[in-house]
Protein backbone atom coordinates (compact mmCIF):
# COMPACT_ATOMS: atom_id res chain seq x y z
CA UNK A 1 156.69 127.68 175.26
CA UNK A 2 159.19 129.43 173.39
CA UNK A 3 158.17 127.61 170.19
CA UNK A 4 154.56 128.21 170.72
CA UNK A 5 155.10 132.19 170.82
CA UNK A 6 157.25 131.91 167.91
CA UNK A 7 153.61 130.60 166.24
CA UNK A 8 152.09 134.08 167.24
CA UNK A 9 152.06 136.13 164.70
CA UNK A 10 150.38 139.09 166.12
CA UNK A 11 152.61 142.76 166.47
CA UNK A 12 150.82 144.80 167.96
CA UNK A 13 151.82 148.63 167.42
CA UNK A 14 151.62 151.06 169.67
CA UNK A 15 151.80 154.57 168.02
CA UNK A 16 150.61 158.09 168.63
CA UNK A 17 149.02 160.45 166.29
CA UNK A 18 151.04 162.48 164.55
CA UNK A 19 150.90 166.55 165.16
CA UNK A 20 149.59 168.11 161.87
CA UNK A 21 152.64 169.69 159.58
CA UNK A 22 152.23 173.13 158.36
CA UNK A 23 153.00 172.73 155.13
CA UNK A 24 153.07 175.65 153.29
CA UNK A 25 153.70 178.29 155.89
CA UNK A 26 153.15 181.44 153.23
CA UNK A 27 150.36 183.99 154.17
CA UNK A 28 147.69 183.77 152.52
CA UNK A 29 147.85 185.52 148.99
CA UNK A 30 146.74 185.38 145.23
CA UNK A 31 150.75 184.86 144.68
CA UNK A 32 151.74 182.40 147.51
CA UNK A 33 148.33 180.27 145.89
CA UNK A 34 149.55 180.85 142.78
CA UNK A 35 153.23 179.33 143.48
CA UNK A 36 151.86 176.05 145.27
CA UNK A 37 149.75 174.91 141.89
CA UNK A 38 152.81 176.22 139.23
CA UNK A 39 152.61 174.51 136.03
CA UNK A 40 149.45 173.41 136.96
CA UNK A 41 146.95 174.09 134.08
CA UNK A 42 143.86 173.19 135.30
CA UNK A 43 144.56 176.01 138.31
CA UNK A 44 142.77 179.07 137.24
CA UNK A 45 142.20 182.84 139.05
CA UNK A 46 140.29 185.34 137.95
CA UNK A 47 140.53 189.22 139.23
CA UNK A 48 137.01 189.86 140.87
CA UNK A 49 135.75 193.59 141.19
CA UNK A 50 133.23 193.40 144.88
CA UNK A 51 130.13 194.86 143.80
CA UNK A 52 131.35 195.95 140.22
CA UNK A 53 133.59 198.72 141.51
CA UNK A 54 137.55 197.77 140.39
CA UNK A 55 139.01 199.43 143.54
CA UNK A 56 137.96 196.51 145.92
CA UNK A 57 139.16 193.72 143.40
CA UNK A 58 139.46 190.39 144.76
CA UNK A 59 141.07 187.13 143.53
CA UNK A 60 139.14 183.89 142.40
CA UNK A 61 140.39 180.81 142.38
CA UNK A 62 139.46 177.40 141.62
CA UNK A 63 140.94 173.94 139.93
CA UNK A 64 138.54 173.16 137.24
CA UNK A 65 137.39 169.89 136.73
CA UNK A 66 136.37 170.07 140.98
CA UNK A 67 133.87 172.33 140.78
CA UNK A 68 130.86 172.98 138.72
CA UNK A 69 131.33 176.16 136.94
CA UNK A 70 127.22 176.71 136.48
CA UNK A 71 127.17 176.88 140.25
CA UNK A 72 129.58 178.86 140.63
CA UNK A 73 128.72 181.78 138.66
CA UNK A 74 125.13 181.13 139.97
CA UNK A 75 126.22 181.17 143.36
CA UNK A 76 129.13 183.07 143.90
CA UNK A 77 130.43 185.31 141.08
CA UNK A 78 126.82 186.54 140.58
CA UNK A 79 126.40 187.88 144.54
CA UNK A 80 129.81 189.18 144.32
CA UNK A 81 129.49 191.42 141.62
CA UNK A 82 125.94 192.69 142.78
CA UNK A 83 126.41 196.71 143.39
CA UNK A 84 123.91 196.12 145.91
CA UNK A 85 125.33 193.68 148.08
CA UNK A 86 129.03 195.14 147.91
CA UNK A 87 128.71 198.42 146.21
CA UNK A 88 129.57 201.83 148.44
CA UNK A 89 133.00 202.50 149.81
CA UNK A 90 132.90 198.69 152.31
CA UNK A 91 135.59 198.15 154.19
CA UNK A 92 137.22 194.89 153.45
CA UNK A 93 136.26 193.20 156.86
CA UNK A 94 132.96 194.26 156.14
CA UNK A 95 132.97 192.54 153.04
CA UNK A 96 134.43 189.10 154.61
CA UNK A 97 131.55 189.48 157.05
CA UNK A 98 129.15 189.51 154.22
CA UNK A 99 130.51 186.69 152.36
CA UNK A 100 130.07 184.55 155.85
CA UNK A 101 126.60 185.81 156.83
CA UNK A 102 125.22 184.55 153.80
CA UNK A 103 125.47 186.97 151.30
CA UNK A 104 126.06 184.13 148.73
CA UNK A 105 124.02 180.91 147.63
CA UNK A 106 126.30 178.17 148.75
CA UNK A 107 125.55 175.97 151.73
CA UNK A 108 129.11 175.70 152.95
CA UNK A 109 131.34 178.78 153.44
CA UNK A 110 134.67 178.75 155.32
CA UNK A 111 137.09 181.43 156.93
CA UNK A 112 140.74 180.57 155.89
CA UNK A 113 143.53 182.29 157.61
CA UNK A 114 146.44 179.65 156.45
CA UNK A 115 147.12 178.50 153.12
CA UNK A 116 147.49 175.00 154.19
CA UNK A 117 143.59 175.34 154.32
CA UNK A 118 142.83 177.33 151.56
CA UNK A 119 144.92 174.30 149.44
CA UNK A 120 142.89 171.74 150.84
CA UNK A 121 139.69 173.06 150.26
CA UNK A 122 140.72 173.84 146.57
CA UNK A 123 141.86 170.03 146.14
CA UNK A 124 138.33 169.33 148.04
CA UNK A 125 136.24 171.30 144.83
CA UNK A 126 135.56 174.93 146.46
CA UNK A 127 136.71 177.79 145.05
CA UNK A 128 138.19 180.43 146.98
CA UNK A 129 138.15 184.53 147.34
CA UNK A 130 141.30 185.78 148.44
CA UNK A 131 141.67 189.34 149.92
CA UNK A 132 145.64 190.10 149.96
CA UNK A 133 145.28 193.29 151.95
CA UNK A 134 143.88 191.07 154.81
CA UNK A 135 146.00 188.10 153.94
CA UNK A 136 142.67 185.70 154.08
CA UNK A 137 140.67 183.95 152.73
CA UNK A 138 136.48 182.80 152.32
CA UNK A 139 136.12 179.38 150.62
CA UNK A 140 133.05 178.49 149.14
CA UNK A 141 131.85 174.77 148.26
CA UNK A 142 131.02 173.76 144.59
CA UNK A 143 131.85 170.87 144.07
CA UNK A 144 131.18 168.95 140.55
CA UNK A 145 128.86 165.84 141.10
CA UNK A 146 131.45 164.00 138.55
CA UNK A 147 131.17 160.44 139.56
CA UNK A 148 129.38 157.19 139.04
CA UNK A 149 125.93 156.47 140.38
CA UNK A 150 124.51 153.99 142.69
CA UNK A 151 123.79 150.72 141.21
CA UNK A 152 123.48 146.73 142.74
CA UNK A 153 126.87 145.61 144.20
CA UNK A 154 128.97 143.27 142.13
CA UNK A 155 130.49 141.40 144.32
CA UNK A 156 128.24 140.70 147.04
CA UNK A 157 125.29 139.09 145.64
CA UNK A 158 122.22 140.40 146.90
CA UNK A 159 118.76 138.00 147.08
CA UNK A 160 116.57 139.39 149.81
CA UNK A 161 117.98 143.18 150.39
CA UNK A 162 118.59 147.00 149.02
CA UNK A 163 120.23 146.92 145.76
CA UNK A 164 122.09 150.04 146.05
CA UNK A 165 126.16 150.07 146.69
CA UNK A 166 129.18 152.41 147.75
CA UNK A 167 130.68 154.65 145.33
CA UNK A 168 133.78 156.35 145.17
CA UNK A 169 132.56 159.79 146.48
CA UNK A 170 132.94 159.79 150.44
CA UNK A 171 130.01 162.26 150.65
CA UNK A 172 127.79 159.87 148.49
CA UNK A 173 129.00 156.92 150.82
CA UNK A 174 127.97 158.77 154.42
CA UNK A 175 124.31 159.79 152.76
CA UNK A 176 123.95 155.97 151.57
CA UNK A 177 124.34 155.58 155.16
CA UNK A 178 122.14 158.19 156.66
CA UNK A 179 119.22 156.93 154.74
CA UNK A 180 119.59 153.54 156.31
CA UNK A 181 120.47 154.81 159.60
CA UNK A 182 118.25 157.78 160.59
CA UNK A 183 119.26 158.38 164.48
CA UNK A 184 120.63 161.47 165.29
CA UNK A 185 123.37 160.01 167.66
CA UNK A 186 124.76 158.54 163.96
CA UNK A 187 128.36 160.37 164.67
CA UNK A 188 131.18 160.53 161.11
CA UNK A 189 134.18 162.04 162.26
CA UNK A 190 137.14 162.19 159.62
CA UNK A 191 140.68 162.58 159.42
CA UNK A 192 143.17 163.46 156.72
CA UNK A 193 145.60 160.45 155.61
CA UNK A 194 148.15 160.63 153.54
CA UNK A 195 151.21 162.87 152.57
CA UNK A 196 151.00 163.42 149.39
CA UNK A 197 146.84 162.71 148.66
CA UNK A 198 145.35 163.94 151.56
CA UNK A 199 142.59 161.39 151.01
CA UNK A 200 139.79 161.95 153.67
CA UNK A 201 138.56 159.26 155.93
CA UNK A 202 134.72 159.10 157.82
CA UNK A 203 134.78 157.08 161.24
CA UNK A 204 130.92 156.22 161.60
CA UNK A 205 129.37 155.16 164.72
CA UNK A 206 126.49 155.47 167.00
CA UNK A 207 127.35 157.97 169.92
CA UNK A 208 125.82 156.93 173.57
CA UNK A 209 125.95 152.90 172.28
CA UNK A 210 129.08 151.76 170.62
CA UNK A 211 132.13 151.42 172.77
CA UNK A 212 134.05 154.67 173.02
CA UNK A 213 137.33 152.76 173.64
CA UNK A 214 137.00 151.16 170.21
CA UNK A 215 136.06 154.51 168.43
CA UNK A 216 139.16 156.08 170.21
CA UNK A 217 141.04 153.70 168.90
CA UNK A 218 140.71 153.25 165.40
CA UNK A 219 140.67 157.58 165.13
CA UNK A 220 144.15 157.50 166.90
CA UNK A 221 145.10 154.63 164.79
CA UNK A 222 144.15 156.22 161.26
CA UNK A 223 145.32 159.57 162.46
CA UNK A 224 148.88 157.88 162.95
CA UNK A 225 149.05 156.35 159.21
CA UNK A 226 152.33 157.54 157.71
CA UNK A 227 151.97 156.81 153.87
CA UNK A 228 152.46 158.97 150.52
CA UNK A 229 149.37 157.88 149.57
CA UNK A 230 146.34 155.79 150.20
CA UNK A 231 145.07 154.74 146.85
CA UNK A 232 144.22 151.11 147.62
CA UNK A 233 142.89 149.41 150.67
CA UNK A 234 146.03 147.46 151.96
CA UNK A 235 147.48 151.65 152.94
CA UNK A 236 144.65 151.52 155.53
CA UNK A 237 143.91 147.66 156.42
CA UNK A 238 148.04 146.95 157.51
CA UNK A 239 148.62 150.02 159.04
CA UNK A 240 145.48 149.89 161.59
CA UNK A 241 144.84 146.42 162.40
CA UNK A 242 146.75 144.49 165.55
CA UNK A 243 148.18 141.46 163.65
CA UNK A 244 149.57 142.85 159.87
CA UNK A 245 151.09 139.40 159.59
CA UNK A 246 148.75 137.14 159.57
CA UNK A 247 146.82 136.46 156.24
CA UNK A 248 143.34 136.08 157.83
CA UNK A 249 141.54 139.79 157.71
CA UNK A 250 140.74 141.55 160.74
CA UNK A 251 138.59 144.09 158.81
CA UNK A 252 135.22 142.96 157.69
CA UNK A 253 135.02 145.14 153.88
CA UNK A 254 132.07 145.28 152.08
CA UNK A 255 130.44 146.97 149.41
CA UNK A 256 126.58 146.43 150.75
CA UNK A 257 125.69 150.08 152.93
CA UNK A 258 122.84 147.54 154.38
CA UNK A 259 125.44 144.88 156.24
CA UNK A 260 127.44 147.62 156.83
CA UNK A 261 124.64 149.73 158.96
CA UNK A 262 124.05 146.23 160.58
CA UNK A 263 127.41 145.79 161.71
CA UNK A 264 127.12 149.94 162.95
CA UNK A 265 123.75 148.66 165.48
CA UNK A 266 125.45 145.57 166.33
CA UNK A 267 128.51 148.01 167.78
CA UNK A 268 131.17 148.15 165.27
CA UNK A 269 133.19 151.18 164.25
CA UNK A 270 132.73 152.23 160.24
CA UNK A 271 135.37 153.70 158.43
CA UNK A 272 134.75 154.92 154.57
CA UNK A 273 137.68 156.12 152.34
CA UNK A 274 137.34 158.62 149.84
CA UNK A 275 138.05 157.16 146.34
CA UNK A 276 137.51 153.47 147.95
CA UNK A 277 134.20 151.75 146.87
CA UNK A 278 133.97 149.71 150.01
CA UNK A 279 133.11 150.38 153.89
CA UNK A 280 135.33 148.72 156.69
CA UNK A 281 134.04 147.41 159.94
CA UNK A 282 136.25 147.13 163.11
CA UNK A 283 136.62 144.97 165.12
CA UNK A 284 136.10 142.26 162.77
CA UNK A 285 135.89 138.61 163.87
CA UNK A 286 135.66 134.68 162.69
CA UNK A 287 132.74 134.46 162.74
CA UNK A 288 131.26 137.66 161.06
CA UNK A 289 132.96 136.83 158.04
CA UNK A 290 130.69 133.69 157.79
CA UNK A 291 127.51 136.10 158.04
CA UNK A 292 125.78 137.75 154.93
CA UNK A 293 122.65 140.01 155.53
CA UNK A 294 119.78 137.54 154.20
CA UNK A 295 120.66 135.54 157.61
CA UNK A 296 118.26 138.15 159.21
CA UNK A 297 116.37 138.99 156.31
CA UNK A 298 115.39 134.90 155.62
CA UNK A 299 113.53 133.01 158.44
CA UNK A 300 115.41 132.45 161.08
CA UNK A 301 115.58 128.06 160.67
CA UNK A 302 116.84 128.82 157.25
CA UNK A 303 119.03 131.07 158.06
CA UNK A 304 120.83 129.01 160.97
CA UNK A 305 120.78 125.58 158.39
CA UNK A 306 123.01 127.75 155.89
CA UNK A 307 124.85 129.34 158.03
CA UNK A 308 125.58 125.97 159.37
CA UNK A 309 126.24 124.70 155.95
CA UNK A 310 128.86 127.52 155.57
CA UNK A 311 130.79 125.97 158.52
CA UNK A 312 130.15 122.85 157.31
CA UNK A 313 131.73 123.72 153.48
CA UNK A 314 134.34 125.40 155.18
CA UNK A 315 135.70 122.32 157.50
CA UNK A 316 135.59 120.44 153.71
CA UNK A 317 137.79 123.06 152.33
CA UNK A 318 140.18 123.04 154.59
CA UNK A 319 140.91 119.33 155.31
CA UNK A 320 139.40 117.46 152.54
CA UNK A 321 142.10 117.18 150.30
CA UNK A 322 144.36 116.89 153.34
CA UNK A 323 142.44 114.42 154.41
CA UNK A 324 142.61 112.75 150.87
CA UNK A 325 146.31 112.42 150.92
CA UNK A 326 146.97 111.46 154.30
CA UNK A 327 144.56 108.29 153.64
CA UNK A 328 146.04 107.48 150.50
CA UNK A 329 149.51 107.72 151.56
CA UNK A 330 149.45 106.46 155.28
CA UNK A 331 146.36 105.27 156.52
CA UNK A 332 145.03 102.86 153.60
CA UNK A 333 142.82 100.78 156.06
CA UNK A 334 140.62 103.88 157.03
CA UNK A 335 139.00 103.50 154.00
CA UNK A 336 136.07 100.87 152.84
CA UNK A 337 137.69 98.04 150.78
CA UNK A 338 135.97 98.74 147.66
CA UNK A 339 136.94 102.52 147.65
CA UNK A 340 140.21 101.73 148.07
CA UNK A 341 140.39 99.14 145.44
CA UNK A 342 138.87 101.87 143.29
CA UNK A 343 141.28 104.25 143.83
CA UNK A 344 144.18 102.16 143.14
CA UNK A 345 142.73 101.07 140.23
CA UNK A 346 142.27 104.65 139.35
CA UNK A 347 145.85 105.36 140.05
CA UNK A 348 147.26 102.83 138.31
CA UNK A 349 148.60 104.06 135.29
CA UNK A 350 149.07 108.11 136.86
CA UNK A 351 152.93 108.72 136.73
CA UNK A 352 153.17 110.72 139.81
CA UNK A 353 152.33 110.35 143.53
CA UNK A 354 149.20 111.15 145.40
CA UNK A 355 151.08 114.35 147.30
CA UNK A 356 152.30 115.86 143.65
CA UNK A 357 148.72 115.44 142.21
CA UNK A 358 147.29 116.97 145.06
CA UNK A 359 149.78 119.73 144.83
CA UNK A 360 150.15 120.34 140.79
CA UNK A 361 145.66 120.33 140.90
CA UNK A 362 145.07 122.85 143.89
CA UNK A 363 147.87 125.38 141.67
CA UNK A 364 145.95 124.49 138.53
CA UNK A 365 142.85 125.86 140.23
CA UNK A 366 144.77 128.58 141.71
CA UNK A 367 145.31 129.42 138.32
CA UNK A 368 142.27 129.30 136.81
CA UNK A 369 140.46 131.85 139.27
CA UNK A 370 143.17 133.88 138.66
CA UNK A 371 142.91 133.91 135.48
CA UNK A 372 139.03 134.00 135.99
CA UNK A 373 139.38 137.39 137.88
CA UNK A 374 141.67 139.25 135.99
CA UNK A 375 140.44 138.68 132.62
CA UNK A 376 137.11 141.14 130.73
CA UNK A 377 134.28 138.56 132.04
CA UNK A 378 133.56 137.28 128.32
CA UNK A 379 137.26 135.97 128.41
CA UNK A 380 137.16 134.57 132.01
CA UNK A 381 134.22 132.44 131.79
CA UNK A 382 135.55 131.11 128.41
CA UNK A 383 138.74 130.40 130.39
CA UNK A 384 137.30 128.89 133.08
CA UNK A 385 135.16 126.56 130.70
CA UNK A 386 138.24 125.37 128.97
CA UNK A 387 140.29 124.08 132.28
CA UNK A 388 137.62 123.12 134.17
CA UNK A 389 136.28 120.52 131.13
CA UNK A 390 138.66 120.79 128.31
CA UNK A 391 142.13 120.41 130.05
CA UNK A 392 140.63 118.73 132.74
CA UNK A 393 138.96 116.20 130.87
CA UNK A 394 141.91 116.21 128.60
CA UNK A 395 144.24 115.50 131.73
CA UNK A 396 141.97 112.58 133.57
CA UNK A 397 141.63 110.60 129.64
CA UNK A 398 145.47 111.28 129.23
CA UNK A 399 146.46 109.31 132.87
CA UNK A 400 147.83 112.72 134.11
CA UNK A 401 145.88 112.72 136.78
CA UNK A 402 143.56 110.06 138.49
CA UNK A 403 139.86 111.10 138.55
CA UNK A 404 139.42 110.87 142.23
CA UNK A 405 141.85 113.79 142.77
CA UNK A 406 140.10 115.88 140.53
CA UNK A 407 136.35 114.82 142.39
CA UNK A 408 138.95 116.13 145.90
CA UNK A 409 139.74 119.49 144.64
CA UNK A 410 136.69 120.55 143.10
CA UNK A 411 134.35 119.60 146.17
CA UNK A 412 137.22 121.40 147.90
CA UNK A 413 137.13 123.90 145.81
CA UNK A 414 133.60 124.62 145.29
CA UNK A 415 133.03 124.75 149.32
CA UNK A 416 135.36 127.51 149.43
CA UNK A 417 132.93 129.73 147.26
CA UNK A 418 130.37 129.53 150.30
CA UNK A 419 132.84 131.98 151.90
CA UNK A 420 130.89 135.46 151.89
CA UNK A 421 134.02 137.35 152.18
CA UNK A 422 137.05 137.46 149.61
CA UNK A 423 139.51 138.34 151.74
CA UNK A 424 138.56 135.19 154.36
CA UNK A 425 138.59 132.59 151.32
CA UNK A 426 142.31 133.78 150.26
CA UNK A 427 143.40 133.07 153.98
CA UNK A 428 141.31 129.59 153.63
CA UNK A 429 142.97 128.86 150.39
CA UNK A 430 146.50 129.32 151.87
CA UNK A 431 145.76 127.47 154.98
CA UNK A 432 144.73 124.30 152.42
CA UNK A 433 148.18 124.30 150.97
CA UNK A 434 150.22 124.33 154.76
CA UNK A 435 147.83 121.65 155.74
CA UNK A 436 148.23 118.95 152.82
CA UNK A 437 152.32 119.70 153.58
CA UNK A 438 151.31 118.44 157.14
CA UNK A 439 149.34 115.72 156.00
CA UNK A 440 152.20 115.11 153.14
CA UNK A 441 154.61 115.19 156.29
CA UNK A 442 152.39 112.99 158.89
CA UNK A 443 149.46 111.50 157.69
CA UNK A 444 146.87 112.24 160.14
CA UNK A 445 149.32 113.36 162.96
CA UNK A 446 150.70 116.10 160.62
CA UNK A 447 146.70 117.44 160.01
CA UNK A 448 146.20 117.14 163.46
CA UNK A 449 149.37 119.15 164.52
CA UNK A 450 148.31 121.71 161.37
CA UNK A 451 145.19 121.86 162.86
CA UNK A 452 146.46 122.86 166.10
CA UNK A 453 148.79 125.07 164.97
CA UNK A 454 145.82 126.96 163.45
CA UNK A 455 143.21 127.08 166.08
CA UNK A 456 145.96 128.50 168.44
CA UNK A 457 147.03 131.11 165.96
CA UNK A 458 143.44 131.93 165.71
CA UNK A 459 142.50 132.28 169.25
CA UNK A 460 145.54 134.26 169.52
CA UNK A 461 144.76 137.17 167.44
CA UNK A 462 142.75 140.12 169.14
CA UNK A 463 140.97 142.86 167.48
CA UNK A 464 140.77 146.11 169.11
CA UNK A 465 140.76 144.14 172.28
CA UNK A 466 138.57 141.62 171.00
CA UNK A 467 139.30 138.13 171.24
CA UNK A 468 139.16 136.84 167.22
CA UNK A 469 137.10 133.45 167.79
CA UNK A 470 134.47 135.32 169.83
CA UNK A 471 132.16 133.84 171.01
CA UNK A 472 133.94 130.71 171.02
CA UNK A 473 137.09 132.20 172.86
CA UNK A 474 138.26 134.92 174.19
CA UNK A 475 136.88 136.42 177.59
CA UNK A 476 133.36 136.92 176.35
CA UNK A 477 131.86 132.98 175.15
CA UNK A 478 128.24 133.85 175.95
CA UNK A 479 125.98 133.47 173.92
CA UNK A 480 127.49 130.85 171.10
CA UNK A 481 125.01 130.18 169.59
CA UNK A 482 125.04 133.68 167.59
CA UNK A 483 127.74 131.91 165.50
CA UNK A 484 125.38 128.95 164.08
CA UNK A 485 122.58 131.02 163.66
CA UNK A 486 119.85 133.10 165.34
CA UNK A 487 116.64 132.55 166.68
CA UNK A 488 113.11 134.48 166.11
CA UNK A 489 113.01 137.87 165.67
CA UNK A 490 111.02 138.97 168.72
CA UNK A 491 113.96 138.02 170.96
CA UNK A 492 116.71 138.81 168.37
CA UNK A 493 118.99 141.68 170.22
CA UNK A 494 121.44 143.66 167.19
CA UNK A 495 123.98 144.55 169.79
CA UNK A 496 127.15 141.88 169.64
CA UNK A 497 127.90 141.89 173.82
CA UNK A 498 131.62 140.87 173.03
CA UNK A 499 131.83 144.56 171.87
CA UNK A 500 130.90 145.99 174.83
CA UNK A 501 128.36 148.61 174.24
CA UNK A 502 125.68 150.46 176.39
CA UNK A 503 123.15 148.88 175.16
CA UNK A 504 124.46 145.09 176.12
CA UNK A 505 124.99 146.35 179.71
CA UNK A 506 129.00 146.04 179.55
């Protein structure tokens, strides 16, 4: 027993939020501003007379490059100055009042007593009005619309679906989603992570249907992320799933706002990062990372076959060359005569071993998508040409390798690529290398013990309380059939009753 929870991988991390730090605890001043952004050149202020008169000046200040300086002399500097919005001898609480009853153009105004605040919304593109006599502030937003716009995801292909993607702007991201999802019980929360970025985070879900207990728990989760920065994925992904150890995801990514909305009415949680290009799903399962959105949008016998086929491609990529050298190497009468007369004539004048072959071709091909993703695309494509035909070619005519190896690895190979998500095909790829050790180690026995070893780590993982292989495991196995495919539309129900929600009656 012992030895089988040393094969449990999961650490599960029990944490509270942290209490928000105060960290700049200066009133709130043109100066004390001032000092946080020194030898910052891109900070600018600008003395403001209120209603053109120089006894009520004001400061302005803004970070340019964040905010859109046509709007904000159109919206903000303009009202200001007006004589007959702030002329007369007004009090300066009176003038505050103003700026927050509308006064200016801006949609979003904001009352900031504590320069923690007023930084944050300056970092956030508003510019701010400070009053020193009252030690305040009023923020307004206008923000520059400096980013990329929508186009087709790039990783995902899409065939029978919306062709638009997430961007880096988290406000851009949230309306993608609105426009899909037009309820008003759609709920984003967010929350600040981050030290030293401050990068803001949306939690999307659909209040009065997805399970509260889930939504609770990924907002106390992110909310207790202690990192300088979160720049890339992996600062949110290890620091908020149950099981950081394990190599297969527990957050389903993607870069399509449809799957992601279908994932929201099925019950999952949302989360979108500001600067990320990508939406994450919790709790993510096996099974959903099989699933692409043309399996509802194609009908519903085709869409079962492939997602059959996907199963099928991924048993072949996982044991086939296993498989391969287990025969080869231990269990020579499992295979026809004539095959096996084939393959030794094939291997007849190869230098090394079945298990080295194996080994040396699955790194070669390691390589080569390697090489294939990090290179311009021109370059990768001419890279992949040249050791998939070239070298391989070269290799099979040169009695480096036999030719029966190299038929292994590519169907191997080549089933992996039916994996819809990356992150599930790296864990796939690295569970192909333990397993032909196994099969190096024991011939059949050893794939059978590998394979053992893996369906228990599997069924051992939980996400947000939700068994991993659901439906096939876990508390919940109804309905098991949702994992091969679906049936007609007329009884197709969205909600996922493994998660629990109002809707399924849980």
């Amino acid at each position: 027993m012992k030895f089988l929870n040393l094969l449990n991988f999961s650490s599960k991390k029990e944490t509270m939020p942290k209490k928000k730090r105060i960290k700049f605890p200066s009133p709130v001043t043109a100066k004390t501003a001032a000092d946080v952004f020194t030898d910052c050149y891109d900070f600018v202020t600008r003395q403001i007379a209120l209603g053109g008169d120089n006894n009520k000046e004001v400061t302005l200040c803004f970070i340019d490059g964040l905010v859109d300086s046509k709007t904000l002399a159109e919206t903000v500097l303009r009202p200001l100055t007006d004589s007959q919005r702030f002329g007369g001898d007004i009090p300066s609480t009176d003038a505050i009042a103003k700026m927050l009853g509308g006064v200016t153009y801006t949609a979003s105004v904001k009352h900031r007593t504590v320069l923690d605040d007023v930084v944050q919304d300056l970092l956030n593109g508003f510019c701010a009005i400070i009053i020193d006599r009252e030690q305040t502030a009023v923020t307004f937003e206008v923000r520059a619309n400096a980013s990329r716009s929508v186009s087709e995801p790039k990783e995902e292909k899409v065939i029978k679906g919306s062709k638009d993607a997430f961007i880096e702007l988290l406000k851009m991201n949230t309306t993608l989603v609105r426009r899909k999802l037009k309820n008003p019980n759609l709920r984003i929360r967010t929350a600040e992570i981050g030290n030293k970025t401050g990068t803001s985070v949306a939690i999307v879900y659909i209040n009065d249907f997805t399970n509260m207990e889930i939504v609770n728990e990924v907002e106390k989760r992110l909310k207790s992320i202690n990192v300088e920065g979160v720049l890339t994925a992996a600062a949110i992904e290890e620091n908020i799933v149950d099981s950081p150890a394990t190599p297969f995801p527990q957050l389903i990514s993607t870069e399509r706002p449809d799957k992601f909305c279908m994932n929201i009415l099925e019950g999952r949680v949302g989360i979108i990062v500001d600067g990320l290009p990508m939406g994450y799903l919790a709790p993510g399962t096996f099974a959903q990372y099989f699933k692409v959105p043309e399996d509802v949008a194609n009908h519903f016998i085709v869409a079962s076959a492939l997602t059959t086929l996907r199963y099928i491609a991924l048993i072949i990529t996982l044991l086939l060359p296993a498989f391969y050298v287990a025969v080869t190497m231990y269990h020579h009468e499992m295979l026809p005569t004539k095959l096996m007369l084939s393959i030794i004539d094939a291997k007849e004048a190869v230098p090394f071993p079945t298990a080295i072959e194996v080994l040396l071709l699955l790194s070669a091909f390691e390589l080569l998508q390697e090489a294939g993703l990090r290179l311009p695309n021109p370059i990768g494509e001419t890279v992949s040409i040249i050791g998939a035909l070239i070298v391989g070619q070269s290799a099979v005519e040169a009695k480096v390798v036999s030719p029966v190896v190299v038929i292994v690895i590519a169907a191997a190979g080549i089933s992996g690529y039916t994996v819809p998500n990356q992150d599930m095909s790296s864990a796939l790829r690295i569970s192909r290398f333990i397993l032909v050790l196994f099969a190096i180690a024991g011939g059949m026995f050893g794939i059978a013990a590998g394979v053992v070893i893996l369906v228990y780590h599997l069924s051992s993982l939980e996400s947000y309380g939700v068994a991993y292989m659901t439906p096939l495991a876990g508390q919940n196995t109804k309905k098991k059939g949702r994992v091969f495919g679906r049936g007609p539309m007329s009884g197709f129900r969205q909600a996922d009753p493994a998660l629990k929600t109002k809707e399924s009656g849980q």
